[in-house]
Protein backbone atom coordinates (compact mmCIF):
# COMPACT_ATOMS: atom_id res chain seq x y z
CA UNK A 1 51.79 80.28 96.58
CA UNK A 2 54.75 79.33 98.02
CA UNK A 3 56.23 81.83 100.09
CA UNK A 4 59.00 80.19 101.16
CA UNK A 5 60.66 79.55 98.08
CA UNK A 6 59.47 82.62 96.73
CA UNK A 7 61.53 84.58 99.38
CA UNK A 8 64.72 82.16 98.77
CA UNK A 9 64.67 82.98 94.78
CA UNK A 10 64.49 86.89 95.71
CA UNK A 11 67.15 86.55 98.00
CA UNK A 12 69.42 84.68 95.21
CA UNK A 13 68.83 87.53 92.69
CA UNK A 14 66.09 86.00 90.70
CA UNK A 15 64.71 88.44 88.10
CA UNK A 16 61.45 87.06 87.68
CA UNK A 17 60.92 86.39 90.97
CA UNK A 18 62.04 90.18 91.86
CA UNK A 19 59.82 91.17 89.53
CA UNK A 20 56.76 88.62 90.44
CA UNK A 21 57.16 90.16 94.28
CA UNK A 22 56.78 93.59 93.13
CA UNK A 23 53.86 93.19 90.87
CA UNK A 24 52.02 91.63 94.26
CA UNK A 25 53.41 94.62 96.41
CA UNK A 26 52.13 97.09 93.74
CA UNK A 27 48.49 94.96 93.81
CA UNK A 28 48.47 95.19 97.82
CA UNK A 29 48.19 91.76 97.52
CA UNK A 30 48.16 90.07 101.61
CA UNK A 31 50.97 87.52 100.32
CA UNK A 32 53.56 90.47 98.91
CA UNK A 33 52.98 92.43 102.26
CA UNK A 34 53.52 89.28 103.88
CA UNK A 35 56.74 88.27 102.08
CA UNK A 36 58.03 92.12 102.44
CA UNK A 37 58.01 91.79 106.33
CA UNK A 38 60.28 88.65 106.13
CA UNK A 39 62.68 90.05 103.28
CA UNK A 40 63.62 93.55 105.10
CA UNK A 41 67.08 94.00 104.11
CA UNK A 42 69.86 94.30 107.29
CA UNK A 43 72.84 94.98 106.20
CA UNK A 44 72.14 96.06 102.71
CA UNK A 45 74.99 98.09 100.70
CA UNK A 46 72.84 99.21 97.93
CA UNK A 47 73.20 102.98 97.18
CA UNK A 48 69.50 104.31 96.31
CA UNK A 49 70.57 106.89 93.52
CA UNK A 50 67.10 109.14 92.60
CA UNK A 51 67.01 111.21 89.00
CA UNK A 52 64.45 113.92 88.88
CA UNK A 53 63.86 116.60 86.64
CA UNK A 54 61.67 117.77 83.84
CA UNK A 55 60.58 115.92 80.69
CA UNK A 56 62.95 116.49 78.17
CA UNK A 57 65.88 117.20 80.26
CA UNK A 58 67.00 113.36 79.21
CA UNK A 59 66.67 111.79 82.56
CA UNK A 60 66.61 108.51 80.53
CA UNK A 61 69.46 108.82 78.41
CA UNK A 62 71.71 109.61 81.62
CA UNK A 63 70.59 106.48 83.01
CA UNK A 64 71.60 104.41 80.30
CA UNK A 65 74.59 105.55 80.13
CA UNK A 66 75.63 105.68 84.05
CA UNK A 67 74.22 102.32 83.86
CA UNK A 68 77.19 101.36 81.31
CA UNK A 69 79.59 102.74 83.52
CA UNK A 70 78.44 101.01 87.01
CA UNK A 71 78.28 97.72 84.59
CA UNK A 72 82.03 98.14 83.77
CA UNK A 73 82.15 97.85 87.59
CA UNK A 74 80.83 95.03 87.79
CA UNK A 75 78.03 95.94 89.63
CA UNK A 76 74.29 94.81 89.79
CA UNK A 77 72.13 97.46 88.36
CA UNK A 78 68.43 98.04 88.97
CA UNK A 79 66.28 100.86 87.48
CA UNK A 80 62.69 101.91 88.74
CA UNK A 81 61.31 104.07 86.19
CA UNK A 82 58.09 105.72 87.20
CA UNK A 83 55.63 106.81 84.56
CA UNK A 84 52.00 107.55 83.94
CA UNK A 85 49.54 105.40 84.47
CA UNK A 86 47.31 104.01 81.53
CA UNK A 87 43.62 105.56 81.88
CA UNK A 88 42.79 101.93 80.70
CA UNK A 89 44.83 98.78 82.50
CA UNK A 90 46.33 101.55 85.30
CA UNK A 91 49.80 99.84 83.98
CA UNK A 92 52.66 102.12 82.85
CA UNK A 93 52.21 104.24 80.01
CA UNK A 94 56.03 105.30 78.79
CA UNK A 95 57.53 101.56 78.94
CA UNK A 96 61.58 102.53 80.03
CA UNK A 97 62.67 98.59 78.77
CA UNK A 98 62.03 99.93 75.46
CA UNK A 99 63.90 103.43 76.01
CA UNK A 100 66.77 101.46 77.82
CA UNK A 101 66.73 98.84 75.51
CA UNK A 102 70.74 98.21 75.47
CA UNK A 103 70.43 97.16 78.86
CA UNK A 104 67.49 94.82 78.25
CA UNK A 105 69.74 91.90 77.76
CA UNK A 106 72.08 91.75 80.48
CA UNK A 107 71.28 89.65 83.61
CA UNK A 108 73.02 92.28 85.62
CA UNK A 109 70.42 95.13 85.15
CA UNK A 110 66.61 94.47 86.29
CA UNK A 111 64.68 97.65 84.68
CA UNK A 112 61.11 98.02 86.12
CA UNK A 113 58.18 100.57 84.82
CA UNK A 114 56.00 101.25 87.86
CA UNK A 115 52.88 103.36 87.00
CA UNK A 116 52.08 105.71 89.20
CA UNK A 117 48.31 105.08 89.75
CA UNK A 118 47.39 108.70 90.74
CA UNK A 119 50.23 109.16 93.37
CA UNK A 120 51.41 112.37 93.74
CA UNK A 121 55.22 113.52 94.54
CA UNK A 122 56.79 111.99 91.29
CA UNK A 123 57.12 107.90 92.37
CA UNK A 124 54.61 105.40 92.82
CA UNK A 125 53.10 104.39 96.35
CA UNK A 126 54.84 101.03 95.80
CA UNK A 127 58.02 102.36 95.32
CA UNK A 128 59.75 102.56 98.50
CA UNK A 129 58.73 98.89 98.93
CA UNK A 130 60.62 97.68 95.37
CA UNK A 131 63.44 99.59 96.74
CA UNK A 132 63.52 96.85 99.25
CA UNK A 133 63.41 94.27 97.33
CA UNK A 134 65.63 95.42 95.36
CA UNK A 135 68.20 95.63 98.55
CA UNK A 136 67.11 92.30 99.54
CA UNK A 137 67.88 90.80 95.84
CA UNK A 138 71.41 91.84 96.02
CA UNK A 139 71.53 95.11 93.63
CA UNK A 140 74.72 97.25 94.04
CA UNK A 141 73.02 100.09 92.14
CA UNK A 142 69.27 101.14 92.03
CA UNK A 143 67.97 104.06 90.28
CA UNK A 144 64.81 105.52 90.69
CA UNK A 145 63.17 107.86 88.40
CA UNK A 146 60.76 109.87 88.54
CA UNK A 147 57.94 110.69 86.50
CA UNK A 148 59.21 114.29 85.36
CA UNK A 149 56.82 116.22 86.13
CA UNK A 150 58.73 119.34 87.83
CA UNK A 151 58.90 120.46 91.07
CA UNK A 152 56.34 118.40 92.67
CA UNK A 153 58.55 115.41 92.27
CA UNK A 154 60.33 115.86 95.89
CA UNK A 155 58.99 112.69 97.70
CA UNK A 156 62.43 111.00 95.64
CA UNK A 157 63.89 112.28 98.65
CA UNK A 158 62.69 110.24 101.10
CA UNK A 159 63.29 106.89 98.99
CA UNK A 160 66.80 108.05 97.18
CA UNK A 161 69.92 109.12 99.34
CA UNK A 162 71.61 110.70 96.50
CA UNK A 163 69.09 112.79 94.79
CA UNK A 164 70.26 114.11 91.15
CA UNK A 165 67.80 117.06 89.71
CA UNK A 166 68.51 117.08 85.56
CA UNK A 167 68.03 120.08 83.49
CA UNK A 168 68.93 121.53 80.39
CA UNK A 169 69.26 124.55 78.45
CA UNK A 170 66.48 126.46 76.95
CA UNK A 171 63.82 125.18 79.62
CA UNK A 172 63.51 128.65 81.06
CA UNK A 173 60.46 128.72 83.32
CA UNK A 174 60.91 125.67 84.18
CA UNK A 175 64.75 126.08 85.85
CA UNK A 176 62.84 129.03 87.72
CA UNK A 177 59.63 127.06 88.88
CA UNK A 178 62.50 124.32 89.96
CA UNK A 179 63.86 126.51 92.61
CA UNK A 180 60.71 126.79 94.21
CA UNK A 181 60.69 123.17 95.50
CA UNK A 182 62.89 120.61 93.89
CA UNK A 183 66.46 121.96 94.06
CA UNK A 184 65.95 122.18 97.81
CA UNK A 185 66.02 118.09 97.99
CA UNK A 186 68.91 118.01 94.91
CA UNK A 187 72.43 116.81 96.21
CA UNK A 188 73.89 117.26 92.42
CA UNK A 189 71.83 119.35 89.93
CA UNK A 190 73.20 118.12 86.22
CA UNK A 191 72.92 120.52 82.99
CA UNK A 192 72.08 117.90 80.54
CA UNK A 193 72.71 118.73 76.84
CA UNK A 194 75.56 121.19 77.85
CA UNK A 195 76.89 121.63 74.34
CA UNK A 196 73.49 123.60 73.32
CA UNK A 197 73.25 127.84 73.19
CA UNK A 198 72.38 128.59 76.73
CA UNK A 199 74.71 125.71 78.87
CA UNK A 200 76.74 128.30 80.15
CA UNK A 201 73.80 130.80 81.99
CA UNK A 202 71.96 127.73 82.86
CA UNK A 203 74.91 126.61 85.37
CA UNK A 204 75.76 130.29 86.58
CA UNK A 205 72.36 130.48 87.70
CA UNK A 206 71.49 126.51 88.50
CA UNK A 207 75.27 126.86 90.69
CA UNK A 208 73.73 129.92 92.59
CA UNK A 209 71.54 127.27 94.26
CA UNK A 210 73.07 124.62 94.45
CA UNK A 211 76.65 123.66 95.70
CA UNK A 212 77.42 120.45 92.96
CA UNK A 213 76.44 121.37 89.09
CA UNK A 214 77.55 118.98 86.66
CA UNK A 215 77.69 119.46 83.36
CA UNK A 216 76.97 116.64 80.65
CA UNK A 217 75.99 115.68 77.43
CA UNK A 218 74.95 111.96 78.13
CA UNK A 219 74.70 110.99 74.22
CA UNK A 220 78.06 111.73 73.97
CA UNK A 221 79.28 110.24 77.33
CA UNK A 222 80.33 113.92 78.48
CA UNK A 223 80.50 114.84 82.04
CA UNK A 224 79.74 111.02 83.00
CA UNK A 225 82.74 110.51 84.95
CA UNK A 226 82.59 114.27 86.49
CA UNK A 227 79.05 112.67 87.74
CA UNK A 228 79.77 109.47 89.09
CA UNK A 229 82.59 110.89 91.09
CA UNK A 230 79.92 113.47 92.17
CA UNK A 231 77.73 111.14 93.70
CA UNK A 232 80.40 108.91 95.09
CA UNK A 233 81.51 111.59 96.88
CA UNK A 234 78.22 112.31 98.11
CA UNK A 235 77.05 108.85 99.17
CA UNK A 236 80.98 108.93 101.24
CA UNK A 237 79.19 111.46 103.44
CA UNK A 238 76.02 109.34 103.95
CA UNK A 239 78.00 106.22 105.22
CA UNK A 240 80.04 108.75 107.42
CA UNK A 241 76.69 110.31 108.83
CA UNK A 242 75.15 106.81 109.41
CA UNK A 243 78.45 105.68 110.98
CA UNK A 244 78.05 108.62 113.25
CA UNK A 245 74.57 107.78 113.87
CA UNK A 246 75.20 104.10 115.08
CA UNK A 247 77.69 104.87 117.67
């Protein structure tokens, strides 16, 4: 393999080649660990956006449709989706190109289904790594999320610097088993599917927790631009902290 050239495509923005690197890194293959060490990103503007949540909430949909938005940017979208591994191949299960499938088309969003492979904490153990290469590539915008399975899913927080929890009405328990892990790593908790019976309790008592609540409904477009702002604002304070932390 060459390395070399391999590294150059990456750097240019090369989906395949993005995507080639990855597959290695997820493999532990010597010449993706090798590659990673001469890729590390310096000066990388990329803000790491994680969505978390339960299944159902519409994690998904959200994405799609903040992906529109940042496109209308003009910015270079990636998405890491992380789902459940197949008992079979160990590949991903829930395949998000086909739930994001709008998107599929343009060169300026690279979606990627990493299967988890038994790792606990809601991402893969490969995922921190893609988020680098993702950097490295030249991505304005990368999304991780999670696999959805609850409150377990707060290792997003050391990957993501904006970390978005997603709910929705009528999940009852689950809201209350959130609060026993995964709102304490949320920056902005959003009440998906706000125009259901229930939207309104579900933010009194989400916004008891939690200082940002958003309220969408992402098939409509509702709340998107209430969001983005959300997170702009939050990432602001990031690049003030790390400005802080240089000097």
């Amino acid at each position: 393999m060459d390395l070399e050239a391999l590294a150059e495509r990456v750097k240019a923005g090369d989906a395949r080649s993005v995507s080639r690197l990855i597959t290695l890194i997820e493999n532990q293959d010597a010449d993706g660990a090798a590659l990673l060490k001469r890729l590390q990103p310096s000066n990388s503007k990329a803000e790491v956006i994680g969505i978390t949540g339960y299944p159902g909430a519409g994690k998904s949909t959200l994405i799609a449709q903040l992906v529109t938005a940042y496109r209308r940017q003009h910015m270079k979208v990636a998405i890491l989706a992380i789902d459940t591994s197949s008992p079979v191949s160990g590949g991903a299960i829930l395949g998000d190109r086909i739930r994001m499938q709008e998107h599929s088309l343009d060169s300026g969003v690279f979606i990627r289904s990493m299967a988890s492979r038994g790792q606990y904490g809601g991402v893969a153990r490969a995922t921190a790594d893609a988020v680098g290469v993702l950097k490295t590539a030249g991505f304005d915008i990368i999304f991780v999320e999670t696999i959805g399975v609850g409150q377990a899913d707060v290792e997003i927080a050391s990957i993501a610097g904006t970390v978005v929890v997603v709910a929705a009405p009528g999940l009852g328990d689950e809201v209350q088993a959130m609060k026993a892990g995964l709102l304490e790593v949320a920056h902005i908790v959003v009440v998906n599917k706000a125009d259901r019976e229930g939207a309104d309790a579900t933010i009194r008592d989400l916004s008891e927790w939690t200082a940002r609540v958003v309220r969408t409904v992402a098939t409509k477009g509702e709340g998107l631009p209430e969001l983005i702002q959300a997170i702009a604002e939050h990432q602001r304070v990031l690049k003030i902290q790390d400005q802080h932390l240089s000097r």
